[in-house]
PDB file of N, CA and C in Angstrom:
ATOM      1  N   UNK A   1     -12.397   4.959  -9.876  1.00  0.00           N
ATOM      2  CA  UNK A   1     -12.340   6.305 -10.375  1.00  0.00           C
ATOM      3  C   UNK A   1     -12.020   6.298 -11.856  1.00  0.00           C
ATOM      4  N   UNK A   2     -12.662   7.303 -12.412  1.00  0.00           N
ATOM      5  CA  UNK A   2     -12.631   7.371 -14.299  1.00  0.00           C
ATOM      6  C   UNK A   2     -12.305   8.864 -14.552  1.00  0.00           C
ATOM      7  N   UNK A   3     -11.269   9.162 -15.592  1.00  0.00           N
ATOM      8  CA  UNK A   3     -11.185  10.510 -15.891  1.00  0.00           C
ATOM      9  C   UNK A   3     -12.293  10.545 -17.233  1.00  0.00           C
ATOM     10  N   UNK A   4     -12.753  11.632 -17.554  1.00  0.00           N
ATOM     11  CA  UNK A   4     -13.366  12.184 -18.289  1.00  0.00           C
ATOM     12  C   UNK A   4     -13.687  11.741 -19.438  1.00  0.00           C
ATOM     13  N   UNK A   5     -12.523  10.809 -19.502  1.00  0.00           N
ATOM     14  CA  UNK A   5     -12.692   9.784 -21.280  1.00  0.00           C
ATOM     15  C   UNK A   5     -12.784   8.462 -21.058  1.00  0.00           C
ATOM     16  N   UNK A   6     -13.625   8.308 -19.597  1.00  0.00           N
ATOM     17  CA  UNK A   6     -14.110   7.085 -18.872  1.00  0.00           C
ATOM     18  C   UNK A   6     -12.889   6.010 -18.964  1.00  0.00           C
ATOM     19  N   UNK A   7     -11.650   6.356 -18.945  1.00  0.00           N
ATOM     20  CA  UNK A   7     -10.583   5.266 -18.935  1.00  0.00           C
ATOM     21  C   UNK A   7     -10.159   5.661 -16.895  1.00  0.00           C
ATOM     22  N   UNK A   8      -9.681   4.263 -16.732  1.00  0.00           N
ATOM     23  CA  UNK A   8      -9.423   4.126 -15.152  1.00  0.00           C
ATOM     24  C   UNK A   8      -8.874   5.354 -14.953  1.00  0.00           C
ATOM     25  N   UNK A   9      -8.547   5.743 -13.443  1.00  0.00           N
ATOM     26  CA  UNK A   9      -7.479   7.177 -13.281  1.00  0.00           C
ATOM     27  C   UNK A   9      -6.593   5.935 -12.355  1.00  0.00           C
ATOM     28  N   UNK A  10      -5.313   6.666 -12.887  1.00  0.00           N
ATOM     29  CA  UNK A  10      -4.006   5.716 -12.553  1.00  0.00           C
ATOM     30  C   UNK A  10      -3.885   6.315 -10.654  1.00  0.00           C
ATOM     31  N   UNK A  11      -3.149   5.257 -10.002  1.00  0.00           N
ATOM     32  CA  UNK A  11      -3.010   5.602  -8.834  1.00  0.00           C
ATOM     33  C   UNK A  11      -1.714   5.839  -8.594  1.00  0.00           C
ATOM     34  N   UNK A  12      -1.077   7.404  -7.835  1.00  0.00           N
ATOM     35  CA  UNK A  12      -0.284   7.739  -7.431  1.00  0.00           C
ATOM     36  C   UNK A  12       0.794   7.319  -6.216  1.00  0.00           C
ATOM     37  N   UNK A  13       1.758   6.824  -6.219  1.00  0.00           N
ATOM     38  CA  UNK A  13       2.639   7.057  -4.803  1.00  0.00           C
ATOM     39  C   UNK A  13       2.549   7.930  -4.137  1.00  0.00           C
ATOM     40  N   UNK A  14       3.137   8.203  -3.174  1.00  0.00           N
ATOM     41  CA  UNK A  14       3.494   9.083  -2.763  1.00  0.00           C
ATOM     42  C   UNK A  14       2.372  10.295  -1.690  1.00  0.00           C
ATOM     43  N   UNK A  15       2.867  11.502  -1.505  1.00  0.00           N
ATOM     44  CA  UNK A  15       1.556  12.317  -0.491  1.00  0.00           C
ATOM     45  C   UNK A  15       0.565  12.451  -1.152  1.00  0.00           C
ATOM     46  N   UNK A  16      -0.438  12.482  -0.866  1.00  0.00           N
ATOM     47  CA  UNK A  16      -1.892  12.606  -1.440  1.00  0.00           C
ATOM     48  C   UNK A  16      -2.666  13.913  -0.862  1.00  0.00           C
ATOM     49  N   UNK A  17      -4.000  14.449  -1.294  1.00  0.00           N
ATOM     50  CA  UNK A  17      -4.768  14.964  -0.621  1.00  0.00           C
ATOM     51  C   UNK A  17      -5.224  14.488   0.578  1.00  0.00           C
ATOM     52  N   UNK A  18      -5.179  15.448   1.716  1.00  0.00           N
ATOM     53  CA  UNK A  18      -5.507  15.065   2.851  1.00  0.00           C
ATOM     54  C   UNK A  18      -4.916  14.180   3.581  1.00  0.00           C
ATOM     55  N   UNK A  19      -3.488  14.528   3.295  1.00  0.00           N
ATOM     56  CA  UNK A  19      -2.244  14.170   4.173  1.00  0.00           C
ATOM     57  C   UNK A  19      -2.237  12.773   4.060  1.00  0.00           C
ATOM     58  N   UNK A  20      -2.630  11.756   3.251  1.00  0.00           N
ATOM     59  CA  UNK A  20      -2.646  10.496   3.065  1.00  0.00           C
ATOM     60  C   UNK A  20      -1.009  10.145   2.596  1.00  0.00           C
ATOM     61  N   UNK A  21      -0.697   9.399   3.194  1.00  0.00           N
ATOM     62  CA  UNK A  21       0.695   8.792   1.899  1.00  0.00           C
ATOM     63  C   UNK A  21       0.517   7.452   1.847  1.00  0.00           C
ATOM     64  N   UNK A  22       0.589   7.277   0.273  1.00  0.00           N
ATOM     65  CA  UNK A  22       0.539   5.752  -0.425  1.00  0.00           C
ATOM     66  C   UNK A  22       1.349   5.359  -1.175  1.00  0.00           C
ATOM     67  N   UNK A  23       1.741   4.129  -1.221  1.00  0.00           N
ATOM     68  CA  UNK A  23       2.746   3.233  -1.766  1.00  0.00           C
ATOM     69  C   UNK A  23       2.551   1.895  -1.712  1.00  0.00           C
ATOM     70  N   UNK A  24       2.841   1.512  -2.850  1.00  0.00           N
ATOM     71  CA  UNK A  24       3.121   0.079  -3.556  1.00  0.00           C
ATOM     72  C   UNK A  24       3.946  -0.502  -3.174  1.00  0.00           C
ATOM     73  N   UNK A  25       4.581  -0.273  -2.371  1.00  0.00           N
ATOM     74  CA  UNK A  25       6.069  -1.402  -1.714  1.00  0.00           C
ATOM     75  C   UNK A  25       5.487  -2.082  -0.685  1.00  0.00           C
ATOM     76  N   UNK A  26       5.314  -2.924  -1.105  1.00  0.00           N
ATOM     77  CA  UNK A  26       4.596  -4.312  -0.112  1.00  0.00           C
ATOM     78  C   UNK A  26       5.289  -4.427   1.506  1.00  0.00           C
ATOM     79  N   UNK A  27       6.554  -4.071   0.889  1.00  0.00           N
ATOM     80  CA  UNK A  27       8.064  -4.537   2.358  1.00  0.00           C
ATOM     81  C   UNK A  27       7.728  -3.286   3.153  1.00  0.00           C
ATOM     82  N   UNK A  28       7.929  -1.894   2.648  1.00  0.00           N
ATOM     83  CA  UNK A  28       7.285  -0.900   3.365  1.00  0.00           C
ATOM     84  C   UNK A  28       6.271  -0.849   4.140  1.00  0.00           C
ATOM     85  N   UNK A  29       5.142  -0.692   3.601  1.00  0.00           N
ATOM     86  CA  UNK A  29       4.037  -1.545   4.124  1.00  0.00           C
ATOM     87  C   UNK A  29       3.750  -2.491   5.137  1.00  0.00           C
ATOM     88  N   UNK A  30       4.203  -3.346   5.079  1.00  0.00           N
ATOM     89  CA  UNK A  30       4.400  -5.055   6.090  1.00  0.00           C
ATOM     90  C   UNK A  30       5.247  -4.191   6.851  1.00  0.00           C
ATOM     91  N   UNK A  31       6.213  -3.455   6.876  1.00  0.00           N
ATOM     92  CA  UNK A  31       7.097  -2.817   7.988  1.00  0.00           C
ATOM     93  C   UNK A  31       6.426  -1.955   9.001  1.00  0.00           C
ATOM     94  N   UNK A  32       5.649  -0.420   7.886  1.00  0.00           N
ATOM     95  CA  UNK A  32       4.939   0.360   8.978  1.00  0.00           C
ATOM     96  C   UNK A  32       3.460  -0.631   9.846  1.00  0.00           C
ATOM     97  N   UNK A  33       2.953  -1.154   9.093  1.00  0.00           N
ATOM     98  CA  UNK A  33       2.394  -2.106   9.935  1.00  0.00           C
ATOM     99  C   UNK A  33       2.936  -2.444  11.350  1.00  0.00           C
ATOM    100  N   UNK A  34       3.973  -3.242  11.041  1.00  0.00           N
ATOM    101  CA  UNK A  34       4.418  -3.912  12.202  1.00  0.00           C
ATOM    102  C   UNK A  34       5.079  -3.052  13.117  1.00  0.00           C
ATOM    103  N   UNK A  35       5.086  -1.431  12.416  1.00  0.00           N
ATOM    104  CA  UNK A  35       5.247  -0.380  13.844  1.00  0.00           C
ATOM    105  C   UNK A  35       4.152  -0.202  14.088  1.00  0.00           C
ATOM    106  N   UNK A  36       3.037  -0.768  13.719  1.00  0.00           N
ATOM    107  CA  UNK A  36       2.084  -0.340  14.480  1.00  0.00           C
ATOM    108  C   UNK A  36       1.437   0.549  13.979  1.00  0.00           C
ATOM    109  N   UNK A  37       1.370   1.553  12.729  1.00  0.00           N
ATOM    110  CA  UNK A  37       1.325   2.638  12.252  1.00  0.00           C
ATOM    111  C   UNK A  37      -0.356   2.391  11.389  1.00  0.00           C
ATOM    112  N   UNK A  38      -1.253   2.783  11.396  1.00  0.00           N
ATOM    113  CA  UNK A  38      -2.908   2.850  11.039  1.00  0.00           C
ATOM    114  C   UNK A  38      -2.651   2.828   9.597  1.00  0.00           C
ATOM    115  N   UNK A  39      -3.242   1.540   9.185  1.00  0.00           N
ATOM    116  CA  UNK A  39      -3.032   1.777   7.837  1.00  0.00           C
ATOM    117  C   UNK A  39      -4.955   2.208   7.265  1.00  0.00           C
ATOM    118  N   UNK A  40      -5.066   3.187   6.239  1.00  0.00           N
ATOM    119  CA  UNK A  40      -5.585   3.792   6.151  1.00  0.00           C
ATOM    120  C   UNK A  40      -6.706   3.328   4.722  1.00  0.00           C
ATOM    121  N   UNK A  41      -5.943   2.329   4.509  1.00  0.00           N
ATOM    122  CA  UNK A  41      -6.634   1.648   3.522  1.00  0.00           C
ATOM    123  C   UNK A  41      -5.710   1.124   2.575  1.00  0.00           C
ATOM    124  N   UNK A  42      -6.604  -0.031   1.194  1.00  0.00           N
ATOM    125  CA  UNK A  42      -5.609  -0.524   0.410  1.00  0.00           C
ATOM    126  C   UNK A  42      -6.019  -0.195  -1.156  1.00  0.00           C
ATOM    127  N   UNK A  43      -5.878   0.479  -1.994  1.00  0.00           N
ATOM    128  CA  UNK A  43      -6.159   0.848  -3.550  1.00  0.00           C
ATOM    129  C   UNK A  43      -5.396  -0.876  -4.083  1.00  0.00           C
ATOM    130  N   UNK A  44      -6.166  -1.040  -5.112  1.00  0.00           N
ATOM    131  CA  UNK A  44      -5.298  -1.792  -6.082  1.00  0.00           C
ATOM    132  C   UNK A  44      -5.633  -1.685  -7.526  1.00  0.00           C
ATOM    133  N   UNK A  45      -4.668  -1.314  -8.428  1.00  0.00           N
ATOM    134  CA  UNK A  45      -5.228  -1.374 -10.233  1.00  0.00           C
ATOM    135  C   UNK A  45      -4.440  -2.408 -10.269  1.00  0.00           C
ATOM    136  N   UNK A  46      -4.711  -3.059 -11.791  1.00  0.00           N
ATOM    137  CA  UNK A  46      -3.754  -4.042 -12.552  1.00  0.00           C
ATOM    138  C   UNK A  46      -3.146  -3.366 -13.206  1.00  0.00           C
ATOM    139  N   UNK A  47      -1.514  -4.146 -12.799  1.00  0.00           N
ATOM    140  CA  UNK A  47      -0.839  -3.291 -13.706  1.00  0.00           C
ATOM    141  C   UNK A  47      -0.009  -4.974 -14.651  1.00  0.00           C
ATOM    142  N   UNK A  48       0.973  -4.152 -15.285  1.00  0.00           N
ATOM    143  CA  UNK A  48       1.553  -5.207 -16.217  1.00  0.00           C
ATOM    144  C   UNK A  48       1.299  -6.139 -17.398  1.00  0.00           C
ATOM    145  N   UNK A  49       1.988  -7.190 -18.532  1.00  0.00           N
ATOM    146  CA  UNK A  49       1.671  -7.596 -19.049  1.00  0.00           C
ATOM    147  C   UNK A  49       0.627  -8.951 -18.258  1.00  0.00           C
ATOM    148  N   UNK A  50       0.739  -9.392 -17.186  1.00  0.00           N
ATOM    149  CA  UNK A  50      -0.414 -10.992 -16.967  1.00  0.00           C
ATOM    150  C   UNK A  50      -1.140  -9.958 -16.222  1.00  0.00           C
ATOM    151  N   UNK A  51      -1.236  -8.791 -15.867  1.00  0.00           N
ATOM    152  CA  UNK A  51      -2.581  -8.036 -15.113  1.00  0.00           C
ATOM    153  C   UNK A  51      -2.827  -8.570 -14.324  1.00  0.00           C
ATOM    154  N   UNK A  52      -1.550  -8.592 -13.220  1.00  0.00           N
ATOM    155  CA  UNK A  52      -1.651  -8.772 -11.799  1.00  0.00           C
ATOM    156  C   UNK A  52      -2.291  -7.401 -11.072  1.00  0.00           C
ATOM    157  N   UNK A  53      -2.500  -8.021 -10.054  1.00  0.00           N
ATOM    158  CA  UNK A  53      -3.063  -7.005  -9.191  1.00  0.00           C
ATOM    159  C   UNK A  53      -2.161  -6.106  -8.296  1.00  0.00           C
ATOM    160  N   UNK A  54      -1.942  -4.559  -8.156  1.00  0.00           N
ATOM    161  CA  UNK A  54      -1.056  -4.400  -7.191  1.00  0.00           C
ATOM    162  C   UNK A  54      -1.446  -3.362  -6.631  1.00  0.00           C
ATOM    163  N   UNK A  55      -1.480  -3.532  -5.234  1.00  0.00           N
ATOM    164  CA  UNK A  55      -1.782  -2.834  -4.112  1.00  0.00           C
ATOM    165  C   UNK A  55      -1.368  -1.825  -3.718  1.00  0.00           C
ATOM    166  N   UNK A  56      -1.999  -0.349  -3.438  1.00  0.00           N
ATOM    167  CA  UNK A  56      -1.838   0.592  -2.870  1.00  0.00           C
ATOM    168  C   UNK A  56      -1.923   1.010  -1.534  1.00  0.00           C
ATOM    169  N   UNK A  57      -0.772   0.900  -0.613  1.00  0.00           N
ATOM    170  CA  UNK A  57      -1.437   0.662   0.716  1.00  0.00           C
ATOM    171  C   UNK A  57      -1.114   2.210   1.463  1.00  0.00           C
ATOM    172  N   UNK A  58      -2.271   2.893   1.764  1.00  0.00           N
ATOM    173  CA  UNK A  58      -2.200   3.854   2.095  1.00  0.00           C
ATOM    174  C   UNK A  58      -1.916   4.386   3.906  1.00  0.00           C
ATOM    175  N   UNK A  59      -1.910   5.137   4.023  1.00  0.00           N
ATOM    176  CA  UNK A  59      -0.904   5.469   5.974  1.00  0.00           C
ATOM    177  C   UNK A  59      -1.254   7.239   6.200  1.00  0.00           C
ATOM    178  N   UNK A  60      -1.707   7.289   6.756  1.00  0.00           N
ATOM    179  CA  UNK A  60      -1.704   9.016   7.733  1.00  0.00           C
ATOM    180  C   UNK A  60      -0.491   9.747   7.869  1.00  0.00           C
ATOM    181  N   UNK A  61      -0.147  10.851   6.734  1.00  0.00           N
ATOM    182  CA  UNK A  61       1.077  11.033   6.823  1.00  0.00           C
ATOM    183  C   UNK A  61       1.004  12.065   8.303  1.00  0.00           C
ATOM    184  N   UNK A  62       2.404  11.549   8.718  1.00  0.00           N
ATOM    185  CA  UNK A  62       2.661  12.523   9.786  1.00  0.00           C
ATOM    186  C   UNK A  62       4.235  12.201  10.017  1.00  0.00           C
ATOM    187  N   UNK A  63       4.879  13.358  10.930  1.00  0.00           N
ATOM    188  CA  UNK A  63       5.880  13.287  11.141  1.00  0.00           C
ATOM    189  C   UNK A  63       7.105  11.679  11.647  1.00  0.00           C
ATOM    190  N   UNK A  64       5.710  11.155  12.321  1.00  0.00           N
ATOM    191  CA  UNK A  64       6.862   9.756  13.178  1.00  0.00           C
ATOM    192  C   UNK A  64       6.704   8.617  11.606  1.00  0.00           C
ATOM    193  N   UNK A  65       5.627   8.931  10.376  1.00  0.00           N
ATOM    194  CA  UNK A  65       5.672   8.196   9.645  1.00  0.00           C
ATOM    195  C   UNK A  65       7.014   8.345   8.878  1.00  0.00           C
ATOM    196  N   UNK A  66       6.859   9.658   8.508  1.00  0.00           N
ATOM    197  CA  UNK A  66       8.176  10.715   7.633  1.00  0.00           C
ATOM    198  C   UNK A  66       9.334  10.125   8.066  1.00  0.00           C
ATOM    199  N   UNK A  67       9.604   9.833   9.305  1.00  0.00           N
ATOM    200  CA  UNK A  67      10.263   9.451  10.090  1.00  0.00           C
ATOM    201  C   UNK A  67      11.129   7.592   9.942  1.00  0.00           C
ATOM    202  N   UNK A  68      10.192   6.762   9.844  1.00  0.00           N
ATOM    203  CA  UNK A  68      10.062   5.817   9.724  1.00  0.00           C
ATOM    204  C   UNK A  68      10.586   5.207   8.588  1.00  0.00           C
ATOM    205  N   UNK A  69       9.269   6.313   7.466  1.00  0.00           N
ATOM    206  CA  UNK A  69      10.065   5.980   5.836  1.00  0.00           C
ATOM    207  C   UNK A  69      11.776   6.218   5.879  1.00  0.00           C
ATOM    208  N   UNK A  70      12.350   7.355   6.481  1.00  0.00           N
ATOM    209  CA  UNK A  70      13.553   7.732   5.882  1.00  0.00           C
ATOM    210  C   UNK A  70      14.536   6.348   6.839  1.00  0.00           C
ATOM    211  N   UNK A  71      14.014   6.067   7.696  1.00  0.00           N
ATOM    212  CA  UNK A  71      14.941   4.783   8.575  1.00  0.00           C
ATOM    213  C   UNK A  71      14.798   3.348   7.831  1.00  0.00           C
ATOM    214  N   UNK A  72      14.181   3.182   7.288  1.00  0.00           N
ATOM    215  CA  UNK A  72      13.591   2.229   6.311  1.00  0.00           C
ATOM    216  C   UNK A  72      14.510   2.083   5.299  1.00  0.00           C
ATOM    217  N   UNK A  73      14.366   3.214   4.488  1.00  0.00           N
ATOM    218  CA  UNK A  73      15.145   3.299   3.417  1.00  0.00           C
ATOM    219  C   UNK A  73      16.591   3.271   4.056  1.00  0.00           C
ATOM    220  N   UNK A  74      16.871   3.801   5.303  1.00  0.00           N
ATOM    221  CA  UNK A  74      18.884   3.405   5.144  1.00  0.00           C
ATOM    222  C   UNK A  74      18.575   2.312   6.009  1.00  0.00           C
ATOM    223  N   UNK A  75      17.661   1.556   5.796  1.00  0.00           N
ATOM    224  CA  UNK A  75      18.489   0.323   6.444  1.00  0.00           C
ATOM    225  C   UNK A  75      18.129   0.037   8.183  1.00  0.00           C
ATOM    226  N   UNK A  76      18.013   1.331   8.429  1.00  0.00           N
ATOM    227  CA  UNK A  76      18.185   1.173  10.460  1.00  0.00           C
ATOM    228  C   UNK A  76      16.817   1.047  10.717  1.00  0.00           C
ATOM    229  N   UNK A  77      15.388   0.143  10.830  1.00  0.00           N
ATOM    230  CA  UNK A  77      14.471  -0.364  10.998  1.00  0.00           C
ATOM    231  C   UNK A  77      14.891  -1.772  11.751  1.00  0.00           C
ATOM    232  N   UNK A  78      14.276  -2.319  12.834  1.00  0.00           N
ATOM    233  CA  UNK A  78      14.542  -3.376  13.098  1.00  0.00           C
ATOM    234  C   UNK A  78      13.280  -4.106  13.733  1.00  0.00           C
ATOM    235  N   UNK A  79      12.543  -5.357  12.840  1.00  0.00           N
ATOM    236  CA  UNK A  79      11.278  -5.260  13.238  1.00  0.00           C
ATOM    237  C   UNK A  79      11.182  -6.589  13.517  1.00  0.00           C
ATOM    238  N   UNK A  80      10.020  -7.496  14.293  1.00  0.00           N
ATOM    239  CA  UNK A  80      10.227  -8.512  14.768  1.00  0.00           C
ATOM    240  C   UNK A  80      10.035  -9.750  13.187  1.00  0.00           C
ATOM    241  N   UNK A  81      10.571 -10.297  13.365  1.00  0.00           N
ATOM    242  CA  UNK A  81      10.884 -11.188  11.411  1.00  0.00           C
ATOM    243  C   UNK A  81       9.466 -11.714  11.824  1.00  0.00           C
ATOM    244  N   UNK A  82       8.977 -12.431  12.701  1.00  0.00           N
ATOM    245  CA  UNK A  82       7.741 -13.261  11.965  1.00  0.00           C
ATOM    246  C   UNK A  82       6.246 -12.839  12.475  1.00  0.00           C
ATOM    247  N   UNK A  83       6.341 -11.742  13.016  1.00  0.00           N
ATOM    248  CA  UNK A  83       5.285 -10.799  13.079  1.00  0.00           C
ATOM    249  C   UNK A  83       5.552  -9.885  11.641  1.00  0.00           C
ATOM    250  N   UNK A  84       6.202  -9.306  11.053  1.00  0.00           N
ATOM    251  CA  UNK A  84       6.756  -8.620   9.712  1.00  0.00           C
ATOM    252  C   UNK A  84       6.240  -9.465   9.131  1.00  0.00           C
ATOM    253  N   UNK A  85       6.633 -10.984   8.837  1.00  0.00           N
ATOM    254  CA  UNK A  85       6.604 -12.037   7.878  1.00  0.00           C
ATOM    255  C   UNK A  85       5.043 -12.210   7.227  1.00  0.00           C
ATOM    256  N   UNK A  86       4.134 -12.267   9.024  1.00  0.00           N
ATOM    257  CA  UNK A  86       3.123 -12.714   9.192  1.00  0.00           C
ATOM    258  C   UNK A  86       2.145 -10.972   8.446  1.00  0.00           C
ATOM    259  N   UNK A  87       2.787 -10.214   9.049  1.00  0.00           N
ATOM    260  CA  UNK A  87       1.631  -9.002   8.325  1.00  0.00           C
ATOM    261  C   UNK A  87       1.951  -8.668   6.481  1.00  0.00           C
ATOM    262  N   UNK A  88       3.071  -8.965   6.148  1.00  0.00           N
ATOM    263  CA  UNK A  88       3.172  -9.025   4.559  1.00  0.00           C
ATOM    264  C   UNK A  88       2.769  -9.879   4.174  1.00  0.00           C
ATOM    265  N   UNK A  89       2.698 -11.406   4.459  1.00  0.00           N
ATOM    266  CA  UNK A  89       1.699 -12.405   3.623  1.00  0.00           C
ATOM    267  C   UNK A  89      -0.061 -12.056   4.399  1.00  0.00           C
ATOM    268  N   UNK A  90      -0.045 -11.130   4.878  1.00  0.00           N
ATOM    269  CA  UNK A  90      -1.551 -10.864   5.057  1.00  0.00           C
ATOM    270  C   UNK A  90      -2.058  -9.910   3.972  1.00  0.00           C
ATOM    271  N   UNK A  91      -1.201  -8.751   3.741  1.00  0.00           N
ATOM    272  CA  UNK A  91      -1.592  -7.659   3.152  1.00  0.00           C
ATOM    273  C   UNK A  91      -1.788  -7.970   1.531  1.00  0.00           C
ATOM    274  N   UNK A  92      -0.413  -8.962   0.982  1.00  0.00           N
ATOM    275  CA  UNK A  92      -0.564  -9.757  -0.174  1.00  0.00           C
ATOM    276  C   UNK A  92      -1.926 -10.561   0.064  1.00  0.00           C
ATOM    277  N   UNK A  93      -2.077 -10.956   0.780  1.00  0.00           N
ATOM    278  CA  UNK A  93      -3.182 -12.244   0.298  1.00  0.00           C
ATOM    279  C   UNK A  93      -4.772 -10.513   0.007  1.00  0.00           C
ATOM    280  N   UNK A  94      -5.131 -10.012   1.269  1.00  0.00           N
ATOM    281  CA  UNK A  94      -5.587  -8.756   1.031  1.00  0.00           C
ATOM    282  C   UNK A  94      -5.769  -8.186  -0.584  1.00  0.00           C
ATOM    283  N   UNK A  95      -4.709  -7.970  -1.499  1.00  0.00           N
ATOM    284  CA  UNK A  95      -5.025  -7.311  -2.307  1.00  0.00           C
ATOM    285  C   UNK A  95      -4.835  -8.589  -3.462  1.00  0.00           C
ATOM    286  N   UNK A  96      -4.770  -9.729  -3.322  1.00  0.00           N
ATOM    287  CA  UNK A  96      -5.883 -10.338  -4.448  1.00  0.00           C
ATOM    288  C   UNK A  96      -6.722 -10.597  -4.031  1.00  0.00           C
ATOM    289  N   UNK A  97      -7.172 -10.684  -2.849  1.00  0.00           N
ATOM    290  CA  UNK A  97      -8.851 -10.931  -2.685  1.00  0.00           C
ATOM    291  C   UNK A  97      -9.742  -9.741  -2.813  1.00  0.00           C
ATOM    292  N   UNK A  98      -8.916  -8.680  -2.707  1.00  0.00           N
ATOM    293  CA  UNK A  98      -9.880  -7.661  -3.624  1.00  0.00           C
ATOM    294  C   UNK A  98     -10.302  -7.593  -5.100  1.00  0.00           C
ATOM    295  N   UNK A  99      -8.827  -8.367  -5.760  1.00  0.00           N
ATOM    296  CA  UNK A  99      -8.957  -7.779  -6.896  1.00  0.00           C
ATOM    297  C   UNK A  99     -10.315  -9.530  -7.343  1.00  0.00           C
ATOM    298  N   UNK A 100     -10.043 -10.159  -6.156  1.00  0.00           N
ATOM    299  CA  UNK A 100     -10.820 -11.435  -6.866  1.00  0.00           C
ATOM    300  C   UNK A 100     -12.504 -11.578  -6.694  1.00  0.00           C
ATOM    301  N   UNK A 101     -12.683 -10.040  -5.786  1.00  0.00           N
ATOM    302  CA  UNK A 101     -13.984  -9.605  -5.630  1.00  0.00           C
ATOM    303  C   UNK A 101     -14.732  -9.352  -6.736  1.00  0.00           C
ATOM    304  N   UNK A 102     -16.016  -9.610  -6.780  1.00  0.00           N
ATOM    305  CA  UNK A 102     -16.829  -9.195  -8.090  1.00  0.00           C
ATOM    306  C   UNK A 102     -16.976  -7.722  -7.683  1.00  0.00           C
ATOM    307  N   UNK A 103     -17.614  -7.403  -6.399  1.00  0.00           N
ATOM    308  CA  UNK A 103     -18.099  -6.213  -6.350  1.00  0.00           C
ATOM    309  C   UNK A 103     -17.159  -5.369  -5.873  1.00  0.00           C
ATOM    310  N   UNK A 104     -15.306  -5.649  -6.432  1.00  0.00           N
ATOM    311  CA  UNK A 104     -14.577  -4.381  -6.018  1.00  0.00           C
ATOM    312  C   UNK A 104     -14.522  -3.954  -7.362  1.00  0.00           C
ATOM    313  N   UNK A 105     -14.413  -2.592  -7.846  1.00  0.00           N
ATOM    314  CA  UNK A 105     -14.226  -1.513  -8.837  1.00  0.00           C
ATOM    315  C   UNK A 105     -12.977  -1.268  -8.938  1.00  0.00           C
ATOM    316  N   UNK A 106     -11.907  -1.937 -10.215  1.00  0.00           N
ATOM    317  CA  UNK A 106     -10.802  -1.872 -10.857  1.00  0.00           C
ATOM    318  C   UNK A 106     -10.591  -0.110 -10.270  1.00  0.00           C
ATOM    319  N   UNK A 107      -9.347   0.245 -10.092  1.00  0.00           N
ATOM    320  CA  UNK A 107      -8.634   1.564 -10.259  1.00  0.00           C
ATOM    321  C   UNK A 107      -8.249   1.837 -11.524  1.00  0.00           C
TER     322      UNK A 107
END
């Protein structure tokens, strides 16, 4: 996506159009995963000075997600460690092989 002065359009956290919610927290991510929760797709721009790649991993917002996030954040989530382990080094490996695609389109 390009705004108007053909420079990338930056990608947002947070709720989106059409009830989407996305976020860059990899641990988040690898967590709702491993509840099981539809992940809805993955955005990635480069960000930073070495222009790494970082992943937008998007989720169907709904209430048991809403839900999830706020248990997450204090702490009371309890998920199996190497099924967790195993879906965060998937989702990482995932968004550099996008970004190491010829035919994926920078954000």
């Amino acid at each position: 996506m390009a705004d108007k002065n053909n420079e990338p359009k930056a990608i947002k956290e947070g709720l989106q159009d059409g009830g989407i919610y996305c976020t860059r927290d990899l641990y988040l991510a690898a967590t709702l995963v491993t509840l099981k929760f539809y992940m809805e797709g993955i955005d990635y721009q480069i960000e930073g000075t070495k222009n790494n790649p970082v992943g937008y991993f998007k989720f169907t917002e709904t209430p048991e997600l809403r839900d999830a996030r706020q248990k997450y954040l204090q702490g009371l989530i309890l998920v199996e460690p190497q099924d967790y382990v195993q879906k965060m080094h998937a989702l990482k490996a995932e968004v550099q092989n996008m970004s190491m695609n010829p035919h994926n389109k920078v954000a």
